[in-house]
N, C-alpha and C. Protein backbone atom coordinates (compact mmCIF):
# COMPACT_ATOMS: atom_id res chain seq x y z
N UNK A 1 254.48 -48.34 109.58
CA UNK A 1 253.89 -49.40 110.40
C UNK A 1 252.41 -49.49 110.06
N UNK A 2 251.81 -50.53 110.00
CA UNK A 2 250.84 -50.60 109.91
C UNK A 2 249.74 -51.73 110.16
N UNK A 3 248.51 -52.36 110.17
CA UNK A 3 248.17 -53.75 110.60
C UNK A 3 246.98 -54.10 109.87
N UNK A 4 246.19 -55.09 110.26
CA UNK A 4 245.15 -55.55 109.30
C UNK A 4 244.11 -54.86 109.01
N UNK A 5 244.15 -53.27 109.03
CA UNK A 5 243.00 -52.75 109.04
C UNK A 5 243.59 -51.63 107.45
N UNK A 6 244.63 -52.06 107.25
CA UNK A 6 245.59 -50.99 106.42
C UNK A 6 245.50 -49.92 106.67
N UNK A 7 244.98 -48.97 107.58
CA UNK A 7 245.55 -48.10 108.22
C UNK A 7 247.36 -48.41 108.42
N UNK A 8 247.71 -46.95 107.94
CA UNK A 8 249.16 -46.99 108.27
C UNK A 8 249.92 -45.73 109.20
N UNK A 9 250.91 -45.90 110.03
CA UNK A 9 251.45 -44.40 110.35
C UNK A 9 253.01 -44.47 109.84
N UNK A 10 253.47 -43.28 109.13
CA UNK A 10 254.63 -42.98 108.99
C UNK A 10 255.66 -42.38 110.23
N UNK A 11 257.05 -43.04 110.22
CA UNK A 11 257.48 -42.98 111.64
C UNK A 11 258.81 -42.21 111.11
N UNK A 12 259.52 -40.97 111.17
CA UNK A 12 260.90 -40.39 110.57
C UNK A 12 260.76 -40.85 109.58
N UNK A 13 260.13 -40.28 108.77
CA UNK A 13 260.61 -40.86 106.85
C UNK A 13 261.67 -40.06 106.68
N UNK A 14 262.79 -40.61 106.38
CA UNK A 14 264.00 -40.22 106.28
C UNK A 14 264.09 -39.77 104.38
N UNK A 15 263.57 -39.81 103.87
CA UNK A 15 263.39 -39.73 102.34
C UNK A 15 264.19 -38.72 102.01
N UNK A 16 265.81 -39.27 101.33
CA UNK A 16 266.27 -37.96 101.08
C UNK A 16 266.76 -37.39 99.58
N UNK A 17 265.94 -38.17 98.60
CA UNK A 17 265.76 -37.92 97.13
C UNK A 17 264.54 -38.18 96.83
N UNK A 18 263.88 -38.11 95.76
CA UNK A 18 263.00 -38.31 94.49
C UNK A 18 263.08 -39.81 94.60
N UNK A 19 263.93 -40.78 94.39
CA UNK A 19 263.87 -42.24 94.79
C UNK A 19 263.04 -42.93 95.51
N UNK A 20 263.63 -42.36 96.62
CA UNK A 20 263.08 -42.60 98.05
C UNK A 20 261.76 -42.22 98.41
N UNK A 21 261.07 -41.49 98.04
CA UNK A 21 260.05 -40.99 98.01
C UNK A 21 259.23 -41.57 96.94
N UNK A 22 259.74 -41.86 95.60
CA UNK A 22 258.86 -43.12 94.79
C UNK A 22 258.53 -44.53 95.43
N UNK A 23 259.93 -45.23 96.29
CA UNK A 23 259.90 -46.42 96.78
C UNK A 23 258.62 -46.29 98.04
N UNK A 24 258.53 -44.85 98.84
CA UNK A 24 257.46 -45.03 99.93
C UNK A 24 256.08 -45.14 99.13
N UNK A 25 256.12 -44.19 98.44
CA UNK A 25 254.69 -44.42 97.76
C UNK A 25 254.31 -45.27 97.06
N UNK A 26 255.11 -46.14 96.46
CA UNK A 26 254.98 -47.98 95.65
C UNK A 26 254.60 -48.57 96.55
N UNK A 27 255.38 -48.30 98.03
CA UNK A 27 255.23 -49.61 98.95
C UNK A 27 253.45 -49.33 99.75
N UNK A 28 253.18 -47.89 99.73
CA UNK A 28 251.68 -47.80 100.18
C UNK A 28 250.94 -48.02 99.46
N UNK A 29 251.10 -47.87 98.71
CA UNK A 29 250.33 -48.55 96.99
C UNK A 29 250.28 -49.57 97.05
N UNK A 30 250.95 -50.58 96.74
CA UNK A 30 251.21 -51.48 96.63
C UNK A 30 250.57 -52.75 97.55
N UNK A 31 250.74 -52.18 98.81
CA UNK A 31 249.77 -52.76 100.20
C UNK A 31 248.88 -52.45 100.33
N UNK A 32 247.83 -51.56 99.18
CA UNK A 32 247.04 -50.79 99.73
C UNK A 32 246.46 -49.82 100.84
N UNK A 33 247.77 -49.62 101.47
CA UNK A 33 247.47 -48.81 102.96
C UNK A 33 246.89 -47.38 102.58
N UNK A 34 246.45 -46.91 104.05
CA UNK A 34 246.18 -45.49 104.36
C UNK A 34 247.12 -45.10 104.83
N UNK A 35 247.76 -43.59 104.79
CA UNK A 35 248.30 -43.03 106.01
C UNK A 35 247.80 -42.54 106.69
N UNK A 36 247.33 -42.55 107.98
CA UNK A 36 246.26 -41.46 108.82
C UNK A 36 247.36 -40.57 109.73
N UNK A 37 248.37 -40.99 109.87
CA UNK A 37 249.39 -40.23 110.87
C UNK A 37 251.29 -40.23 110.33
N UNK A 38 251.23 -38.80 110.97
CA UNK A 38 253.04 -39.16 110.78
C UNK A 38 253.44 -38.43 111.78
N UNK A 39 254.89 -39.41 112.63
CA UNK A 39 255.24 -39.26 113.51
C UNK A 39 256.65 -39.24 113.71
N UNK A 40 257.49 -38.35 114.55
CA UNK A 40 259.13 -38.04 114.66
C UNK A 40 258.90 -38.52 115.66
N UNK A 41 260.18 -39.49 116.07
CA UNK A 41 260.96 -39.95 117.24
C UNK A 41 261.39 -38.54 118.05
N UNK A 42 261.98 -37.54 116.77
CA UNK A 42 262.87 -36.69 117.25
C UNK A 42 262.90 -36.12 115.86
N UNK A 43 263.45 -34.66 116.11
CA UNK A 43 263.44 -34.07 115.04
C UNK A 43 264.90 -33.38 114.15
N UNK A 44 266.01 -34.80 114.43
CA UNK A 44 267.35 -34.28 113.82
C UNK A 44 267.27 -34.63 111.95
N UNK A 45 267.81 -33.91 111.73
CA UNK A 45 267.86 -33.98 110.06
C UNK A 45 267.44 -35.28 109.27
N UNK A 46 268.26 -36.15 109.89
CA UNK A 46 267.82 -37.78 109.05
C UNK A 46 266.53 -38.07 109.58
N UNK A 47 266.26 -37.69 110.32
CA UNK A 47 264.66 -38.19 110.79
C UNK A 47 263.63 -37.63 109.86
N UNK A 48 264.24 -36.57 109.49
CA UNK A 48 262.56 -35.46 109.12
C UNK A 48 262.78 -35.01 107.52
N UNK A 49 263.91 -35.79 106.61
CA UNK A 49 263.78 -35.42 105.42
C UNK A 49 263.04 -35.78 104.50
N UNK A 50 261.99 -36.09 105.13
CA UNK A 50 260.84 -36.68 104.23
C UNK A 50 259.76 -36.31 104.58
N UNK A 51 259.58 -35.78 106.00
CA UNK A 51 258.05 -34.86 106.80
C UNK A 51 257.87 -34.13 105.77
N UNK A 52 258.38 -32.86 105.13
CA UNK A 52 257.64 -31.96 104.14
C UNK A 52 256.26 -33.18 103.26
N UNK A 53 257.63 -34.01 102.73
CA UNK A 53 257.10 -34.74 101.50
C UNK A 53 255.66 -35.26 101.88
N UNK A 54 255.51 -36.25 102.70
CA UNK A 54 254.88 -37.07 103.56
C UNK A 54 253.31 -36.36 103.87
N UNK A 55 253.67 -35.21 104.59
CA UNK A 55 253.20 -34.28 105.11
C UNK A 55 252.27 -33.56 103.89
N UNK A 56 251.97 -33.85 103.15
CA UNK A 56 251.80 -32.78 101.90
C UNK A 56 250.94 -34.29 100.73
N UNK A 57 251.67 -35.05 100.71
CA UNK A 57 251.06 -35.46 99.80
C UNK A 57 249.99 -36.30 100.78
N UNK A 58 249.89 -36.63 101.79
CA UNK A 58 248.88 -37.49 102.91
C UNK A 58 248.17 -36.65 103.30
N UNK A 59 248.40 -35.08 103.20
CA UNK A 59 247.50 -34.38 104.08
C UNK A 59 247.50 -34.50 105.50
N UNK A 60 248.55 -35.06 106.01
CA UNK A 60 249.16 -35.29 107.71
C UNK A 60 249.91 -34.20 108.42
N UNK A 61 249.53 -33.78 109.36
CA UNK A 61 250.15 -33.09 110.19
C UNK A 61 251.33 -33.50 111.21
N UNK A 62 252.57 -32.96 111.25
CA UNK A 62 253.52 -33.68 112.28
C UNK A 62 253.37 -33.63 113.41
N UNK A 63 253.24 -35.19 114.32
CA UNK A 63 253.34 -35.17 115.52
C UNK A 63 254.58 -35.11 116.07
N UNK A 64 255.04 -34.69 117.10
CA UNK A 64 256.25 -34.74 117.82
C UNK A 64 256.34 -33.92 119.16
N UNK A 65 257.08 -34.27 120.21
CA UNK A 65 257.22 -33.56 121.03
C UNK A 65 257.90 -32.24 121.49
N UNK A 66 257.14 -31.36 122.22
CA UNK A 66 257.43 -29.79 122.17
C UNK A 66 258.50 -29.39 122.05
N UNK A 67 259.65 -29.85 122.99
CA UNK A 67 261.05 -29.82 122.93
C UNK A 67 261.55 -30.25 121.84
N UNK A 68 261.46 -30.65 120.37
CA UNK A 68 261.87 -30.94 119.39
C UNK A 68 261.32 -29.78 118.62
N UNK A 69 260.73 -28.65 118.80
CA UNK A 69 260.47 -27.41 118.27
C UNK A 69 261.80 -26.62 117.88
N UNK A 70 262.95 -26.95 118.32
CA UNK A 70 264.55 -25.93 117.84
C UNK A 70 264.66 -26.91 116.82
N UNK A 71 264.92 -28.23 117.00
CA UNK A 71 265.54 -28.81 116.18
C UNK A 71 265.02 -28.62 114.89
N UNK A 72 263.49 -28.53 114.48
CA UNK A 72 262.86 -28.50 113.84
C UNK A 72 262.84 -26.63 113.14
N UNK A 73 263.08 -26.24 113.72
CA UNK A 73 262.79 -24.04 113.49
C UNK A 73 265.14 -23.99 113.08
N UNK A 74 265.16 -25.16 113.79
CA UNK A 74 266.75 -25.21 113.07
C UNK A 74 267.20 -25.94 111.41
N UNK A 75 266.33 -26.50 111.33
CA UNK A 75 266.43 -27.45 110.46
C UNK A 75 267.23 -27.18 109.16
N UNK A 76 267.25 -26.37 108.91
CA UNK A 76 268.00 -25.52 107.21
C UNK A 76 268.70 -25.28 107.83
N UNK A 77 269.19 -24.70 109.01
CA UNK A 77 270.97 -24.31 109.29
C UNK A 77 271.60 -25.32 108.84
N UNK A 78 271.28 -26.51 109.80
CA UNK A 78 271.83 -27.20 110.25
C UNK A 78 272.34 -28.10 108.98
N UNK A 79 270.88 -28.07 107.86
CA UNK A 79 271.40 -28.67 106.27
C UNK A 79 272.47 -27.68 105.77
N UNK A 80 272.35 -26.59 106.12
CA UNK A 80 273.66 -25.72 105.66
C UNK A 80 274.87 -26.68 105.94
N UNK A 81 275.35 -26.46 107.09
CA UNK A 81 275.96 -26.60 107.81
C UNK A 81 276.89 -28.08 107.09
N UNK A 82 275.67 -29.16 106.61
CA UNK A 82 276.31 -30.70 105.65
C UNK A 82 276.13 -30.47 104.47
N UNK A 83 276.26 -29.03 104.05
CA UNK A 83 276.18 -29.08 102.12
C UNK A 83 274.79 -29.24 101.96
N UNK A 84 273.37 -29.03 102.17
CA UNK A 84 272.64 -29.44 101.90
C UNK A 84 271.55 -28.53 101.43
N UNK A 85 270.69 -28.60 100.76
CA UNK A 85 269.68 -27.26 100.13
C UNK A 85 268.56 -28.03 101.04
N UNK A 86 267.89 -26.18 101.66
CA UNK A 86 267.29 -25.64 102.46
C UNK A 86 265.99 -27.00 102.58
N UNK A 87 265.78 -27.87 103.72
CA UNK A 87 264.58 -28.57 104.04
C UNK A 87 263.11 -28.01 103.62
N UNK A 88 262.63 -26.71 104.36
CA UNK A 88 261.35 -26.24 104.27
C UNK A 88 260.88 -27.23 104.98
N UNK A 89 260.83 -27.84 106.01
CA UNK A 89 260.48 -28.95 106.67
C UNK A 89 258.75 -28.60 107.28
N UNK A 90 258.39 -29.40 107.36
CA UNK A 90 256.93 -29.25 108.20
C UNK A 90 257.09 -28.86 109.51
N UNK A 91 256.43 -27.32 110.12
CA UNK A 91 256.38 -27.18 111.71
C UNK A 91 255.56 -28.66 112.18
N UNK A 92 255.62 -28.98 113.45
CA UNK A 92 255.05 -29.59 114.43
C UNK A 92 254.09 -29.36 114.67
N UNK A 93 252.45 -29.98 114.02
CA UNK A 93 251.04 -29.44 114.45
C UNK A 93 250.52 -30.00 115.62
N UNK A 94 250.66 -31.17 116.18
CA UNK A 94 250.56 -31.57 117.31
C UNK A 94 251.90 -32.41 117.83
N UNK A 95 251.85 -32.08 119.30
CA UNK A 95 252.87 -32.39 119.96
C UNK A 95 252.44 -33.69 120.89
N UNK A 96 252.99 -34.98 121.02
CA UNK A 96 252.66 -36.33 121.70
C UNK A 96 253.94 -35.43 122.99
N UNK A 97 253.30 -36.56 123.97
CA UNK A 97 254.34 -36.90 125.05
C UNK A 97 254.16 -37.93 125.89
N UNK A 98 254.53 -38.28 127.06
CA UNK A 98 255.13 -39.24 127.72
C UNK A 98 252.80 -39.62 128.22
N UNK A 99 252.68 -40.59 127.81
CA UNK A 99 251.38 -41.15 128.15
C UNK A 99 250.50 -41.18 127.56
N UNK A 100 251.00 -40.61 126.09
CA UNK A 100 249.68 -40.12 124.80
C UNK A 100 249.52 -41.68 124.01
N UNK A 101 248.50 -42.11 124.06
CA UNK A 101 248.27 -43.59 122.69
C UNK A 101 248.30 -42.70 121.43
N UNK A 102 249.18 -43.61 120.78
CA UNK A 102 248.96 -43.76 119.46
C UNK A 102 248.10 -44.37 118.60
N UNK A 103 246.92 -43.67 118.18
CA UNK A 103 245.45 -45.23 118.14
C UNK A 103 245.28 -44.98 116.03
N UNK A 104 245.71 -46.10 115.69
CA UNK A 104 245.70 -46.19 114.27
C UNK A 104 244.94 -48.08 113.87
N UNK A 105 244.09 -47.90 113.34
CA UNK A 105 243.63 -49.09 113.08
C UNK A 105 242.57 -50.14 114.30
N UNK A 106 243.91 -51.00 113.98
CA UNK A 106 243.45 -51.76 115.52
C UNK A 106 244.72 -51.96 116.24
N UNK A 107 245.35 -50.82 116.33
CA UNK A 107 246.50 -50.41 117.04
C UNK A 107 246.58 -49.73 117.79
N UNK A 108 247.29 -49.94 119.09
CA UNK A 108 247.52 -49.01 119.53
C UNK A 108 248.89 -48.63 120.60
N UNK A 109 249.64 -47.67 120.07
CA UNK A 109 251.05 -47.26 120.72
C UNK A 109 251.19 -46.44 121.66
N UNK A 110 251.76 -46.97 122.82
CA UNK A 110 252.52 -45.65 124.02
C UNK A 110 253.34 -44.66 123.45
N UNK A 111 253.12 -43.72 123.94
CA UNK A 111 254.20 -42.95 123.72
C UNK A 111 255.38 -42.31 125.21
N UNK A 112 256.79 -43.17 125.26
CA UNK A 112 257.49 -42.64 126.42
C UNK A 112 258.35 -41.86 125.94
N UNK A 113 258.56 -41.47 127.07
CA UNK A 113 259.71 -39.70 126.85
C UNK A 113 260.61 -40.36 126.89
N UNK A 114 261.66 -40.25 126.29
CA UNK A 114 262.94 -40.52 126.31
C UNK A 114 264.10 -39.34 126.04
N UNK A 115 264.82 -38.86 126.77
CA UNK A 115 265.53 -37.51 125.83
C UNK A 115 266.84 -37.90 126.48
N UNK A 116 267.90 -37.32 126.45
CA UNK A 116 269.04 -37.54 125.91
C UNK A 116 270.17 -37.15 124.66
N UNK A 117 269.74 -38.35 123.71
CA UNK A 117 269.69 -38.19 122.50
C UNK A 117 269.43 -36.51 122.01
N UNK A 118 268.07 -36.32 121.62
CA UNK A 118 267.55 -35.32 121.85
C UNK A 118 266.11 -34.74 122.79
N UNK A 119 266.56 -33.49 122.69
CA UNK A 119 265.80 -32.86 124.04
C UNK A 119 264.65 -33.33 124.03
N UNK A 120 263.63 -33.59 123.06
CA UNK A 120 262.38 -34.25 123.56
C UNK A 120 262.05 -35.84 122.70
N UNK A 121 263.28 -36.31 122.70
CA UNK A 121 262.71 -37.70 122.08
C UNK A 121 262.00 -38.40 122.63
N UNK A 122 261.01 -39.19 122.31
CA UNK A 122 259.73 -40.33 122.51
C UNK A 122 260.25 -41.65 121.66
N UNK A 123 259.98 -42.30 122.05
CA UNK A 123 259.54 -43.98 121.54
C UNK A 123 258.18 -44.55 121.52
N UNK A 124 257.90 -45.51 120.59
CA UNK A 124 256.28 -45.46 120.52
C UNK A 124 256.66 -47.37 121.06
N UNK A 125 255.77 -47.53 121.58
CA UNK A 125 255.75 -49.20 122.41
C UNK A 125 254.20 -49.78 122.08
N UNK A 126 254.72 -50.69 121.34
CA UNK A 126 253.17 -51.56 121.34
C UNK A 126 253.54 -52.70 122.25
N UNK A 127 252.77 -52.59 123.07
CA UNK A 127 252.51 -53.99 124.79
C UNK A 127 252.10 -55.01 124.41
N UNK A 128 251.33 -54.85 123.40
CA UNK A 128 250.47 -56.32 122.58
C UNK A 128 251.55 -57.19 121.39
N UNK A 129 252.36 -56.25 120.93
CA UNK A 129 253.51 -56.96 119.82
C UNK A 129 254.68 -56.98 120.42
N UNK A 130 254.30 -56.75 121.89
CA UNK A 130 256.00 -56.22 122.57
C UNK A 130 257.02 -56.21 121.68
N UNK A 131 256.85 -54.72 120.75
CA UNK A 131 257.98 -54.32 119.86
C UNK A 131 257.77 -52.72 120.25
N UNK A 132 259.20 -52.04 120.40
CA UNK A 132 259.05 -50.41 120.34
C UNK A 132 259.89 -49.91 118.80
N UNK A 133 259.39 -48.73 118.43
CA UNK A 133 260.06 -48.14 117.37
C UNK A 133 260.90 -47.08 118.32
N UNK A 134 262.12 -47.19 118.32
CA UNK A 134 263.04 -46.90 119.18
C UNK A 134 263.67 -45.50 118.52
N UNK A 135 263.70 -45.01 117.44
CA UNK A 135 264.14 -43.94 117.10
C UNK A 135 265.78 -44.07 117.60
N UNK A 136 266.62 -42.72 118.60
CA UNK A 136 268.14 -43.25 118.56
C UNK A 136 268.03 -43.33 119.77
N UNK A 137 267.44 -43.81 120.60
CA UNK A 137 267.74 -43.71 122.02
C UNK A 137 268.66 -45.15 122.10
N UNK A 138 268.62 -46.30 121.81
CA UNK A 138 269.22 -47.55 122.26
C UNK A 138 269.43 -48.08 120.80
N UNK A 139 270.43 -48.65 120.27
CA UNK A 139 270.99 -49.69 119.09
C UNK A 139 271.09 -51.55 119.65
N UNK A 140 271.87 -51.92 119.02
CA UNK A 140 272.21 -53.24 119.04
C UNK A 140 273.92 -52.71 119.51
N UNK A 141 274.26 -53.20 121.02
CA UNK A 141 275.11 -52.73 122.15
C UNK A 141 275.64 -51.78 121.88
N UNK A 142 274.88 -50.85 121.69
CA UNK A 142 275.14 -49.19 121.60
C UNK A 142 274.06 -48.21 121.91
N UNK A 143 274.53 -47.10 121.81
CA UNK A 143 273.45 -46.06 122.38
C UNK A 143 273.53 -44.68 121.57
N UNK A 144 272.41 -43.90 121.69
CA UNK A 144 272.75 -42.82 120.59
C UNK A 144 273.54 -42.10 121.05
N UNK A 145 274.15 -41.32 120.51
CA UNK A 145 275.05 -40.25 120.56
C UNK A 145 274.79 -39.10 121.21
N UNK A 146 275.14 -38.11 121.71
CA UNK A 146 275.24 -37.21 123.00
C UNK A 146 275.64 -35.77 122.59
N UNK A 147 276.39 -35.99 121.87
CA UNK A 147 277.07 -34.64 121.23
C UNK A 147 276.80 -33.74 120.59
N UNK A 148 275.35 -34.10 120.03
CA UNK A 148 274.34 -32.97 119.16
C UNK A 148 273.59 -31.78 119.97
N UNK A 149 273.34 -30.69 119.43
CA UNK A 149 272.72 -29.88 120.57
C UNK A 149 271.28 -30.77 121.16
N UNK A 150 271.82 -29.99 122.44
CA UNK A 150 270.53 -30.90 123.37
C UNK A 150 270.85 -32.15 124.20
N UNK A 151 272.27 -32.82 123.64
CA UNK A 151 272.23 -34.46 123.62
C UNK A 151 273.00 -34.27 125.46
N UNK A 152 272.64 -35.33 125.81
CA UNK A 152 272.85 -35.68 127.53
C UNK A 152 273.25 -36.87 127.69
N UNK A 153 274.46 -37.46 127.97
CA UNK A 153 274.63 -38.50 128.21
C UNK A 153 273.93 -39.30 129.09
N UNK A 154 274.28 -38.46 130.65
CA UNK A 154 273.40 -38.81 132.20
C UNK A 154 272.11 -39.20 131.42
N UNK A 155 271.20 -38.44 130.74
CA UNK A 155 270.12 -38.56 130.64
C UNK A 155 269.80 -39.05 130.12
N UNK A 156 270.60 -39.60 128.58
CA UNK A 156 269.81 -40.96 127.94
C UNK A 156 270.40 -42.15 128.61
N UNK A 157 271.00 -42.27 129.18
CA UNK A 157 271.14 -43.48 130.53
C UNK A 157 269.98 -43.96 131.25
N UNK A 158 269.71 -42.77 132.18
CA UNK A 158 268.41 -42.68 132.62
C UNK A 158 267.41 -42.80 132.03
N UNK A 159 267.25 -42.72 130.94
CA UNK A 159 266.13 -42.51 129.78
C UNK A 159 265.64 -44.46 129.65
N UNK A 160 266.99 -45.09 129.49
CA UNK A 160 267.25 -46.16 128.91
C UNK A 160 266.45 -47.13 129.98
N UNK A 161 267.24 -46.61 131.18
CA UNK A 161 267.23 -47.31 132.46
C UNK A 161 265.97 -47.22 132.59
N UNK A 162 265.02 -46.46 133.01
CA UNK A 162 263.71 -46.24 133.70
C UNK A 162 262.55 -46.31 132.61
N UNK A 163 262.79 -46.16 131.25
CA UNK A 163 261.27 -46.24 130.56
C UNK A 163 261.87 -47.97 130.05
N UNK A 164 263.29 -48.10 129.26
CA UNK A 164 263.35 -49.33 128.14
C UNK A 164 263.45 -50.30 129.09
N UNK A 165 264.65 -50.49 130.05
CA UNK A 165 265.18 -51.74 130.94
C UNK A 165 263.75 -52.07 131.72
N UNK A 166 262.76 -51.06 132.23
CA UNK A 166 261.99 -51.58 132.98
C UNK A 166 261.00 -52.40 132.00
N UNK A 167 260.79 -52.94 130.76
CA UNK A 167 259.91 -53.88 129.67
C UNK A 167 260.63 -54.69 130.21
N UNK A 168 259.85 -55.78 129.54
CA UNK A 168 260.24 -57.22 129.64
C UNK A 168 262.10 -57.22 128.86
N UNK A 169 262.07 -58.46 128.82
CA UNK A 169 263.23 -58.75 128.40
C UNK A 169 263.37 -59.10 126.64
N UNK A 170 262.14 -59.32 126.56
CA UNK A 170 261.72 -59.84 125.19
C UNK A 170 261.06 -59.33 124.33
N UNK A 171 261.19 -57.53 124.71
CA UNK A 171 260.41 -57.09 124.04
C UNK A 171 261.74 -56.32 122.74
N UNK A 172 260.89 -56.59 121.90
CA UNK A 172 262.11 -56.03 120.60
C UNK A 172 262.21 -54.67 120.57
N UNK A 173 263.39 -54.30 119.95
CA UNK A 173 263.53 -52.76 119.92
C UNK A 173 264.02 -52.66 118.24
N UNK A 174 262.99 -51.84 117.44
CA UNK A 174 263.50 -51.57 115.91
C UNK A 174 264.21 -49.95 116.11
N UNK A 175 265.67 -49.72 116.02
CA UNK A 175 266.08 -48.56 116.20
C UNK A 175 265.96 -47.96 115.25
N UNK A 176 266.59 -46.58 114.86
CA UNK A 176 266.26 -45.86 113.95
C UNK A 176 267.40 -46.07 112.42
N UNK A 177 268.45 -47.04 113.25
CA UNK A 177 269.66 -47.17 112.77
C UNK A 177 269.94 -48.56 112.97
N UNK A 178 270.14 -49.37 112.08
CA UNK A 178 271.08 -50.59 112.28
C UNK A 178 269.76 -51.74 112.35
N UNK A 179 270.48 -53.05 113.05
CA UNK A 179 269.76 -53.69 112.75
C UNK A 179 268.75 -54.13 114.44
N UNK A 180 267.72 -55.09 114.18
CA UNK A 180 266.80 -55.50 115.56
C UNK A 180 267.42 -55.58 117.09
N UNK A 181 267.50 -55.17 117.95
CA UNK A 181 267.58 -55.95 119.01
C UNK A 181 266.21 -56.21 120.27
N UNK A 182 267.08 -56.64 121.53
CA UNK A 182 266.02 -57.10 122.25
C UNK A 182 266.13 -56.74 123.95
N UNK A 183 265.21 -55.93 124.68
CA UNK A 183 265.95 -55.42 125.97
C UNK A 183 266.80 -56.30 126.53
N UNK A 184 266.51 -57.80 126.52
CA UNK A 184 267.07 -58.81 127.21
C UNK A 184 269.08 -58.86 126.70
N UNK A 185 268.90 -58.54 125.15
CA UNK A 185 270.22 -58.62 125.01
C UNK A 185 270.96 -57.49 125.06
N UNK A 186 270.43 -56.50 124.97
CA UNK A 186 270.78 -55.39 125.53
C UNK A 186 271.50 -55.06 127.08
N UNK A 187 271.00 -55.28 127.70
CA UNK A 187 271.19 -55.62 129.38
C UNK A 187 272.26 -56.54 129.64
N UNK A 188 272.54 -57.54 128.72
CA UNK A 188 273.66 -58.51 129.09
C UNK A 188 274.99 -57.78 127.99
N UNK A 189 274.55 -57.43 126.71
CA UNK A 189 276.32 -56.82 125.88
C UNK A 189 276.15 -56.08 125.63
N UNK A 190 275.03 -55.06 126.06
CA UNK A 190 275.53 -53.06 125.39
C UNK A 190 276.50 -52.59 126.45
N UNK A 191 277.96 -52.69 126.15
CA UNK A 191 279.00 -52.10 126.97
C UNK A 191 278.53 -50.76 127.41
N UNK A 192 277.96 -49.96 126.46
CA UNK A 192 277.70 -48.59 127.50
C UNK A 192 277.01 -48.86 128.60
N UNK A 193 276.57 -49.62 128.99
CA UNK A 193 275.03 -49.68 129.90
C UNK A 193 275.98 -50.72 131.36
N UNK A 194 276.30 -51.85 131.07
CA UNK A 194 277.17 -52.13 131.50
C UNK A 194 277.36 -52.02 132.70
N UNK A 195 278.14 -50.63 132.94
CA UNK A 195 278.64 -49.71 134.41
C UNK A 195 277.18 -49.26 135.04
N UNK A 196 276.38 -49.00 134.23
CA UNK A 196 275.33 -48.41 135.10
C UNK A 196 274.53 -49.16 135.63
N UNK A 197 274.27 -50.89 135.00
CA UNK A 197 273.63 -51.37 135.51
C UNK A 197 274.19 -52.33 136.61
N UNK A 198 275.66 -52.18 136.93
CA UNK A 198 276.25 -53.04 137.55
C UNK A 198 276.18 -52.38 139.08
C-alpha cells in the first residue's frame, strides 16, 4: 500500500519463491516507492512467507500483535507439517494493537483487534479511503476459518459484528484472499453472518 508521498508499507507478503520476491521488488522499483514498514494481519504461514525476505532486504522490523507470537515461534513446524523447508521467519519487533495509527506518508491507518481467525489478528482501516486491509477475518459472503490453532468461531463473529458491521456500509474490505467486497454487501449475502445478525 502506498500514496503520493511513495512512502510504502508491506502488508503479509506472502512471497513464496524467488519469483515472487523478484515481482515485489520490480513493482517497488518500478513506482519508485519506499518501504518504511511491514505489517502481519496475523501470523499463519501464507501471511509471513515473505517477512524474512522483506524484512532483510528493507531493513524493517515486523509489526504484529502479541498474541501472534506462537504462531510465529511455530512457524517451521507447522511448514513441516505441508512438506515445506524450514521459514527462519522474522520474530515480531514491535507489536500494534487495537487503537495504534499506522502513520506512513500522508497516511494514516487504525489498527482494530479482530481475533477469531487467529488469536491476535488486526485489520488496518483507513476512514479517509473508507477501505480496510482485512487480512482473513471477513471474504466476499464468507468468513475465515476457525479450525486452526487459536481459531474461534463465537469470536470472529463478534469480531465481525462489533469492529467491521459497525463502518459504514460502503466502506470496502480488500481480504487477504479472493476478491473486493463491501460491509454493505456483506450484511445483506454473507450466509454465515446471516443468523447472527437476524
Amino acid at each position: 500500500m502506498y500514496d503520493e508521498s511513495n512512502d510504502c508499507i508491506i502488508i503479509d507478503p506472502g512471497c513464496s519463491h524467488k519469483a515472487e520476491e523478484n515481482d515485489l521488488v520490480k513493482f517497488i522499483e518500478d513506482n519508485h516507492l519506499k518501504p518504511v514498514r511491514l505489517l502481519n494481519t496475523h501470523c499463519h504461514i501464507d501471511h509471513i512467507l515473505g517477512n524474512k525476505f522483506v524484512s532483510e532486504t528493507y531493513n524493517l522490523p515486523l509489526e504484529a500483535h502479541e498474541m501472534e507470537t506462537e504462531n510465529v515461534q511455530r512457524a517451521d513446524q507447522y511448514a513441516a507439517m505441508f512438506g515445506m523447508d524450514p521459514l527462519n521467519t522474522s520474530p515480531i519487533g514491535k507489536y500494534l494493537d487495537e487503537g495504534d495509527v499506522i502513520s506512513f506518508g500522508r497516511s494514516r491507518l487504525q489498527v482494530l483487534f479482530t481475533p477469531g481467525h487467529a488469536p491476535g489478528h488486526i485489520v488496518f482501516y483507513d476512514p479517509l479511503q473508507q477501505i480496510i486491509i482485512g487480512g482473513d477475518v471477513l471474504f466476499r459472503e464468507s468468513i475465515g476459518r476457525t479450525d486452526l490453532p487459536g481459531g474461534n468461531y463465537n469470536t470472529l463473529i463478534q469480531s465481525i459484528q462489533e469492529k467491521l458491521f459497525s463502518l459504514n456500509d460502503d466502506v470496502t474490505i480488500y481480504p487477504g484472499h479472493g476478491e473486493a467486497t463491501t460491509i454493505g454487501h456483506e450484511k445483506q449475502h454473507n450466509p454465515f453472518l446471516q443468523e447472527a445478525l437476524s
